[in-house]
C-alpha atoms as a PDB file:
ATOM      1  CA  UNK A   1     -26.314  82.321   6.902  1.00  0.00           C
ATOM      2  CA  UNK A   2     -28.977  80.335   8.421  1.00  0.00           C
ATOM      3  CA  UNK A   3     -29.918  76.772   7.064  1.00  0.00           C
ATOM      4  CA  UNK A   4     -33.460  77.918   6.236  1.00  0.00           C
ATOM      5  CA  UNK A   5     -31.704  80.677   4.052  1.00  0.00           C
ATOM      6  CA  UNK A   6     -29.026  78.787   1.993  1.00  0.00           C
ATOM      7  CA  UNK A   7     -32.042  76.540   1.461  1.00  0.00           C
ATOM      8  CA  UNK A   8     -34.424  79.691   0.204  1.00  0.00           C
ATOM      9  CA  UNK A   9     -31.281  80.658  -2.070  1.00  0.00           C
ATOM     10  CA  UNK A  10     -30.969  77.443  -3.651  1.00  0.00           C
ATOM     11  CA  UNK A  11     -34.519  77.405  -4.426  1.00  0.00           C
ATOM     12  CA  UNK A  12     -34.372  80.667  -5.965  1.00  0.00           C
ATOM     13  CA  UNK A  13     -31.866  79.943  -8.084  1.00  0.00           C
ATOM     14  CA  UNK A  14     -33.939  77.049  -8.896  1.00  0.00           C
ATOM     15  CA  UNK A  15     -36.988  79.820  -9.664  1.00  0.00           C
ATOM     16  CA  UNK A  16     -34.442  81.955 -11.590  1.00  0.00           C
ATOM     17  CA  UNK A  17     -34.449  79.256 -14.186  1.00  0.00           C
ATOM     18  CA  UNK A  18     -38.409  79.003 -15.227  1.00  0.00           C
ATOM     19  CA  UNK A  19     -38.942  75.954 -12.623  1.00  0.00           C
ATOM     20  CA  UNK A  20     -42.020  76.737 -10.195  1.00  0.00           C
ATOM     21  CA  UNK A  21     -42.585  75.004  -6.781  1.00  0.00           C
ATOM     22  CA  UNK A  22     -43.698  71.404  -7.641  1.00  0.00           C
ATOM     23  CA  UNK A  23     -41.149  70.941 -10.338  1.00  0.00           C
ATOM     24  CA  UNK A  24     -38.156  71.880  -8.268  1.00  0.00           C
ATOM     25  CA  UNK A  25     -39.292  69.945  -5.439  1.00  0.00           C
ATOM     26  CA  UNK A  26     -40.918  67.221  -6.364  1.00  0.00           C
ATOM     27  CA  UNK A  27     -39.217  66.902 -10.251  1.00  0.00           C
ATOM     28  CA  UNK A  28     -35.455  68.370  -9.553  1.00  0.00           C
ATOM     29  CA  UNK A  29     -32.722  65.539  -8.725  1.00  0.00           C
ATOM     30  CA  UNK A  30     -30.254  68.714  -8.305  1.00  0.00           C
ATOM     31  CA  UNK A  31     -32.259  70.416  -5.984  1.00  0.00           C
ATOM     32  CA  UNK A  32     -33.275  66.944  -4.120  1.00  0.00           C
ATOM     33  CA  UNK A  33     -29.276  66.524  -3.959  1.00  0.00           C
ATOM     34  CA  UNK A  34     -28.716  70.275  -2.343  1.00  0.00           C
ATOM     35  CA  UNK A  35     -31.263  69.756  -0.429  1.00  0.00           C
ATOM     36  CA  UNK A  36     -30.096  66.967   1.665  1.00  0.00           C
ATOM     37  CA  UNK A  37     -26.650  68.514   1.227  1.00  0.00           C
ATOM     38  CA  UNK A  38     -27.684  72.000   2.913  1.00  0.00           C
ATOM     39  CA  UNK A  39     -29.546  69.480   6.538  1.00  0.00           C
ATOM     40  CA  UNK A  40     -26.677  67.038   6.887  1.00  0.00           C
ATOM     41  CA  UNK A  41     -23.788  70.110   6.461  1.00  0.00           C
ATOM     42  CA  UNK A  42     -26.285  72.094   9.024  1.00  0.00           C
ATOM     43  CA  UNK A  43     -25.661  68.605  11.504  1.00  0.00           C
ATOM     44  CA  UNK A  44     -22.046  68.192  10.403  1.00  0.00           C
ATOM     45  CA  UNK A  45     -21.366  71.929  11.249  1.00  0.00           C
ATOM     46  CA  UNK A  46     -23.734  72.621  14.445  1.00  0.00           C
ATOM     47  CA  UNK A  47     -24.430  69.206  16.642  1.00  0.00           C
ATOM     48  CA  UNK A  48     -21.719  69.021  18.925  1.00  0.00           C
ATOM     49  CA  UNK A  49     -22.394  66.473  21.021  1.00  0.00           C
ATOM     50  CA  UNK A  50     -21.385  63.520  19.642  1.00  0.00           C
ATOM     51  CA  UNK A  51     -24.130  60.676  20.250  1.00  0.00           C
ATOM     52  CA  UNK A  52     -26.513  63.103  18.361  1.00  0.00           C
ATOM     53  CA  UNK A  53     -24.407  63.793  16.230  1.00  0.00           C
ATOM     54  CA  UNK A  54     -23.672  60.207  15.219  1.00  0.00           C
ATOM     55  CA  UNK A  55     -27.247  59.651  15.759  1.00  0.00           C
ATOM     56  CA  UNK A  56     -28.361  62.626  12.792  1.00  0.00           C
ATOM     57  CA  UNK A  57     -25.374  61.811  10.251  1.00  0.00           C
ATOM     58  CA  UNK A  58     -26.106  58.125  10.005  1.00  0.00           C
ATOM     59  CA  UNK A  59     -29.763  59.035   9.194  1.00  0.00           C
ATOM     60  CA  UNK A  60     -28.505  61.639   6.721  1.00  0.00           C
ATOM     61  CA  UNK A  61     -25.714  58.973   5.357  1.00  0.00           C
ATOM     62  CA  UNK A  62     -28.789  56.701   4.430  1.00  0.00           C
ATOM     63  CA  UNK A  63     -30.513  60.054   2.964  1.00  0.00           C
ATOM     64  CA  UNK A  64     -27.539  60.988   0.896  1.00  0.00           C
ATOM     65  CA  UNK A  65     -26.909  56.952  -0.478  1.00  0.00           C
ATOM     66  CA  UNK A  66     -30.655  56.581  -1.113  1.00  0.00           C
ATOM     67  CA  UNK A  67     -30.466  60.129  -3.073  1.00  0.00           C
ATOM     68  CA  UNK A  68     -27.425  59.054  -4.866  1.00  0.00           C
ATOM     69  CA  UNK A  69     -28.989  55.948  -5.975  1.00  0.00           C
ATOM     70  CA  UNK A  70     -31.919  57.920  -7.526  1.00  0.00           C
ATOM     71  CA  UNK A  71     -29.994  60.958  -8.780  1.00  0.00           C
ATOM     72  CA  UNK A  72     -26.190  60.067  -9.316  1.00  0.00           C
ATOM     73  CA  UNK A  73     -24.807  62.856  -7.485  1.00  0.00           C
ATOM     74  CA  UNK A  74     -22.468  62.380  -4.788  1.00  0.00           C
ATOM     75  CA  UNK A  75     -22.032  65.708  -2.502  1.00  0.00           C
ATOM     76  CA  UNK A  76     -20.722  64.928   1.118  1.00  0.00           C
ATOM     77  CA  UNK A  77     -21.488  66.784   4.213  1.00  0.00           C
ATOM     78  CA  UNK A  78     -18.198  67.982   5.056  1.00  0.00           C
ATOM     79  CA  UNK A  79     -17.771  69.701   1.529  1.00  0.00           C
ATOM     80  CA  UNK A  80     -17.913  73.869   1.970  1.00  0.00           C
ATOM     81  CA  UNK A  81     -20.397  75.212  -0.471  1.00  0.00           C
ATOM     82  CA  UNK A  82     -21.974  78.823  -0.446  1.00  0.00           C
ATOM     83  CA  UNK A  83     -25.591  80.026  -1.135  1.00  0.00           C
ATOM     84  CA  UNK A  84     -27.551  79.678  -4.721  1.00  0.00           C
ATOM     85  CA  UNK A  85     -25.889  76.842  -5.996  1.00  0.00           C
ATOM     86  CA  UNK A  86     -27.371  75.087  -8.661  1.00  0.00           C
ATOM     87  CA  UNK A  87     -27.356  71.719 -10.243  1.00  0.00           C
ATOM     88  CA  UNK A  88     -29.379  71.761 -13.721  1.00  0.00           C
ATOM     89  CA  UNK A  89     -28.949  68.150 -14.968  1.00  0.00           C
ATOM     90  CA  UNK A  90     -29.733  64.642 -13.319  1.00  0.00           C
ATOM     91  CA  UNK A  91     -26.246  62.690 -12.651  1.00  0.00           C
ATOM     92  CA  UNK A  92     -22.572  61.701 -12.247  1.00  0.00           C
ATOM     93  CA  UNK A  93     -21.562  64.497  -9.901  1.00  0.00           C
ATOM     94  CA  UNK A  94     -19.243  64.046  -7.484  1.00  0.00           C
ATOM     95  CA  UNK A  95     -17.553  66.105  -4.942  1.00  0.00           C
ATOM     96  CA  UNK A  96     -14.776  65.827  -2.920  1.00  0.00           C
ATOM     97  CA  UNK A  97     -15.312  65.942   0.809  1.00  0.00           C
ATOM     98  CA  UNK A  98     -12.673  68.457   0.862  1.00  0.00           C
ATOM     99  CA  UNK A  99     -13.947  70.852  -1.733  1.00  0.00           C
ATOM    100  CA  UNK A 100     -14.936  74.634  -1.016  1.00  0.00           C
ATOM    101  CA  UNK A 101     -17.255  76.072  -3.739  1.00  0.00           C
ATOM    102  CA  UNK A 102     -18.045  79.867  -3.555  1.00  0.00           C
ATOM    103  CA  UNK A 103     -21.632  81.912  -3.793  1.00  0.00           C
ATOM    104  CA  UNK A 104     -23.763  81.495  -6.742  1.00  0.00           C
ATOM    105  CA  UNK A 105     -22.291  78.468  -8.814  1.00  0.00           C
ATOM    106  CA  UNK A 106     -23.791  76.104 -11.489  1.00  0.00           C
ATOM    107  CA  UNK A 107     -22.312  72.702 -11.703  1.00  0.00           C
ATOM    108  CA  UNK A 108     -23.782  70.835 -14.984  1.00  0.00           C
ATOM    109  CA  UNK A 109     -23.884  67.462 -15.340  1.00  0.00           C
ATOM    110  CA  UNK A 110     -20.905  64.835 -15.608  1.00  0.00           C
ATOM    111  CA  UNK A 111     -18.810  67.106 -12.997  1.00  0.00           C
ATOM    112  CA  UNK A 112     -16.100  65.641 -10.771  1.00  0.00           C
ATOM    113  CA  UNK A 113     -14.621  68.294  -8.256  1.00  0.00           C
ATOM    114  CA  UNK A 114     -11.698  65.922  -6.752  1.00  0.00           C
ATOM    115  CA  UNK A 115      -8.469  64.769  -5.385  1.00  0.00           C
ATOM    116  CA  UNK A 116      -5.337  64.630  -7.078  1.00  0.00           C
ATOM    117  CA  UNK A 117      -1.336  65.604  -6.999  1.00  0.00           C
ATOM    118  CA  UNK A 118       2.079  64.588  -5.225  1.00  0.00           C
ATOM    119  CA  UNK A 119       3.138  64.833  -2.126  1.00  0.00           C
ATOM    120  CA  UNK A 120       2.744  68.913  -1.301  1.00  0.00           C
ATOM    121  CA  UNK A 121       0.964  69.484  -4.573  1.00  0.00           C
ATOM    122  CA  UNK A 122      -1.850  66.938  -3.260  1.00  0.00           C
ATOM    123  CA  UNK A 123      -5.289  68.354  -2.790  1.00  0.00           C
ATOM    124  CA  UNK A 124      -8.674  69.478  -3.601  1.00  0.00           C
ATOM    125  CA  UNK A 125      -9.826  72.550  -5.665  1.00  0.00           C
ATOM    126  CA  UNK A 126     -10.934  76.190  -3.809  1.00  0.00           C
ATOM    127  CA  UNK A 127     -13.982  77.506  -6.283  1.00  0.00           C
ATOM    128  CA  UNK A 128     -14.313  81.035  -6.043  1.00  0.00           C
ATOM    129  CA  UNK A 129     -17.925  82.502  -6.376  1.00  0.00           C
ATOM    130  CA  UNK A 130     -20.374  82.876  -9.957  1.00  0.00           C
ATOM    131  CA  UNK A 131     -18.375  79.738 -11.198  1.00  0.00           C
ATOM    132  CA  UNK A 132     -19.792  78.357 -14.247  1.00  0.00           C
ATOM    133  CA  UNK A 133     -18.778  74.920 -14.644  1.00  0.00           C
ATOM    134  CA  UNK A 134     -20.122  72.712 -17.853  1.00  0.00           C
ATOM    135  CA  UNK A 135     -20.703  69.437 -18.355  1.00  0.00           C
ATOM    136  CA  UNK A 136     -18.460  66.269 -18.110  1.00  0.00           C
ATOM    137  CA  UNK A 137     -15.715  68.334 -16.464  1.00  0.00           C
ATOM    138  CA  UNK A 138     -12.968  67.823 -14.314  1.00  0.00           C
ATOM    139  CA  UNK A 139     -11.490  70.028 -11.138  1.00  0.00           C
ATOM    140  CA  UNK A 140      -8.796  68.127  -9.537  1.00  0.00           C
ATOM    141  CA  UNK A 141      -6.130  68.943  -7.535  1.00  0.00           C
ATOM    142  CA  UNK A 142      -4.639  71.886  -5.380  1.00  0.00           C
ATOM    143  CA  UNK A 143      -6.121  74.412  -7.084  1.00  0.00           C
ATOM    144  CA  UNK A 144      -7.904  77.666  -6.886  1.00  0.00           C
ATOM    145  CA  UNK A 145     -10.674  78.668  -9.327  1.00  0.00           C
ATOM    146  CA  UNK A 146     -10.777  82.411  -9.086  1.00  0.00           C
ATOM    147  CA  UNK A 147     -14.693  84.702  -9.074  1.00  0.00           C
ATOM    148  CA  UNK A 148     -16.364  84.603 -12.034  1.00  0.00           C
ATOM    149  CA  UNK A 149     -14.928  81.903 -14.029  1.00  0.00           C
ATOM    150  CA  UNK A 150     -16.475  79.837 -16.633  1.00  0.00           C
ATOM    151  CA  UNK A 151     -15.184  76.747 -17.161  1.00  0.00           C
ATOM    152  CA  UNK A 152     -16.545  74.839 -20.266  1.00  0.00           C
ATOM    153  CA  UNK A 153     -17.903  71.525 -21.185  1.00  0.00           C
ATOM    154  CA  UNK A 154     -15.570  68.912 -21.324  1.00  0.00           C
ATOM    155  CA  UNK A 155     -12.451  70.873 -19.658  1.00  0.00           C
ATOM    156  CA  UNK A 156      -9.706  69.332 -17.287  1.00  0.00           C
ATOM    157  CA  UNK A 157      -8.921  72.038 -14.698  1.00  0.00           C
ATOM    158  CA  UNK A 158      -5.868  71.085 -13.009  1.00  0.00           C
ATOM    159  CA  UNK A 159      -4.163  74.520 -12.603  1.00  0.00           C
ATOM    160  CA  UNK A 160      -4.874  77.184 -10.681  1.00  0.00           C
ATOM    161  CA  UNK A 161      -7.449  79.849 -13.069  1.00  0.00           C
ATOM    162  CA  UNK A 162      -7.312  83.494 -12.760  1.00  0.00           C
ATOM    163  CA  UNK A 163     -10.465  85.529 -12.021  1.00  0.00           C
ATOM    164  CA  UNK A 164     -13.352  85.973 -14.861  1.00  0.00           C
ATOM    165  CA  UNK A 165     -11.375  83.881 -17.293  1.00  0.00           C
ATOM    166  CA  UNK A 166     -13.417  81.347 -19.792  1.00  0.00           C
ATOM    167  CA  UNK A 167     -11.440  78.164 -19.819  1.00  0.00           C
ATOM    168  CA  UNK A 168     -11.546  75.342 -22.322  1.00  0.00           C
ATOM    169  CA  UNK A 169      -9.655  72.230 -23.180  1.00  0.00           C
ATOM    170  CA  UNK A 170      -7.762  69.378 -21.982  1.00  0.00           C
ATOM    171  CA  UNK A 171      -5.428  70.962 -20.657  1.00  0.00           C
ATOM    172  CA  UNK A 172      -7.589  74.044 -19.481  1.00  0.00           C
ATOM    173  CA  UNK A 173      -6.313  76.676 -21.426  1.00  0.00           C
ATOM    174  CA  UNK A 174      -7.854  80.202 -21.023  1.00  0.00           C
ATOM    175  CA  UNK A 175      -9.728  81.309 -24.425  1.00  0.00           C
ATOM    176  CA  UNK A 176     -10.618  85.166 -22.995  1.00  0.00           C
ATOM    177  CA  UNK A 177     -12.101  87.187 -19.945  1.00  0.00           C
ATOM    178  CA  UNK A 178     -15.378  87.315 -20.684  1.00  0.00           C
ATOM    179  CA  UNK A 179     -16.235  85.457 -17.352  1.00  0.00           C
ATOM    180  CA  UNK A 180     -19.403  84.149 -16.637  1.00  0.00           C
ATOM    181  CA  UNK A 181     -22.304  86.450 -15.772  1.00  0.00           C
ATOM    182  CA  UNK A 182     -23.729  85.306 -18.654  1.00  0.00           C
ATOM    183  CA  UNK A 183     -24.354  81.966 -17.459  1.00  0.00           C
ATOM    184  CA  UNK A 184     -25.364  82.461 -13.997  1.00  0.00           C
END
């Protein structure tokens, strides 16, 4: 998918909530994060040669710290993240460098997606697509979130979660397989 594309699905996510043009661009911190997200991934990915490349990401670095400063989200270029994704709420998001999140997610506000475990266990969670995942949670460790899961506010994820389960709890614990098309 072409840069110009993931950015067109973002905003229409965006859209899919009530915002029009000037609010999501001018108003959004989410979108203002996703945005800058989507160009420096597009330079991490494609620019090859090296003194560009350098060149580009240490513009984008000063970019992404002056748009974590204003928004307190924290995405990195190297992260993997499909089309539509959606950030609703200004602040204290952070994702792992690591992380790979699937088509169509909502991340709320308060989310870390991180880095934890022992030796082999050690790593960062695989998010499958039309992931709900509610505020002031936690995603850590070598994990994979399956499709259409809906984790809820609150919840420590740190086992792996079957497709189109909801999840609550610290421990996650799986309350039914509803899933989450209801949120998305």
């Amino acid at each position: 998918m072409s840069l110009f594309n993931l950015i067109n699905s973002d905003y229409k996510k965006h859209q899919k909530y009530g915002a029009n043009f000037f609010v999501i661009f001018f108003l959004t911190q989410g979108f203002w994060a996703v945005f800058q997200y989507r160009i420096a991934n597009f330079i991490y990915v494609n620019i090859k040669f090296k003194l560009f490349r350098f060149f580009f990401l240490f513009i984008m670095l000063l970019w992404k710290k002056s748009i974590e400063i204003l928004t307190g989200i924290s995405i990195p270029s190297s992260a993997k993240i499909g089309n539509a994704f959606y950030i609703g709420h200004f602040g204290n998001i952070i994702i792992n460098p690591q992380a790979v999140i699937g088509d169509n997610c909502n991340i709320a506000q308060g989310v870390t997606i991180g880095i934890s475990g022992i030796g082999e266990n050690r790593g960062v969670p695989i998010i499958g697509n039309n992931v709900y995942i509610g505020a002031n949670s936690v995603l850590a460790g070598k994990i994979i979130v399956g499709h259409n899961v809906l984790v809820g506010a609150c919840t420590l994820v740190n086992k792996s979660v079957p497709e189109n389960a909801v999840v609550l709890g610290v421990p996650a614990t799986i309350i039914s397989y509803y899933s989450s098309k209801e949120y998305l």
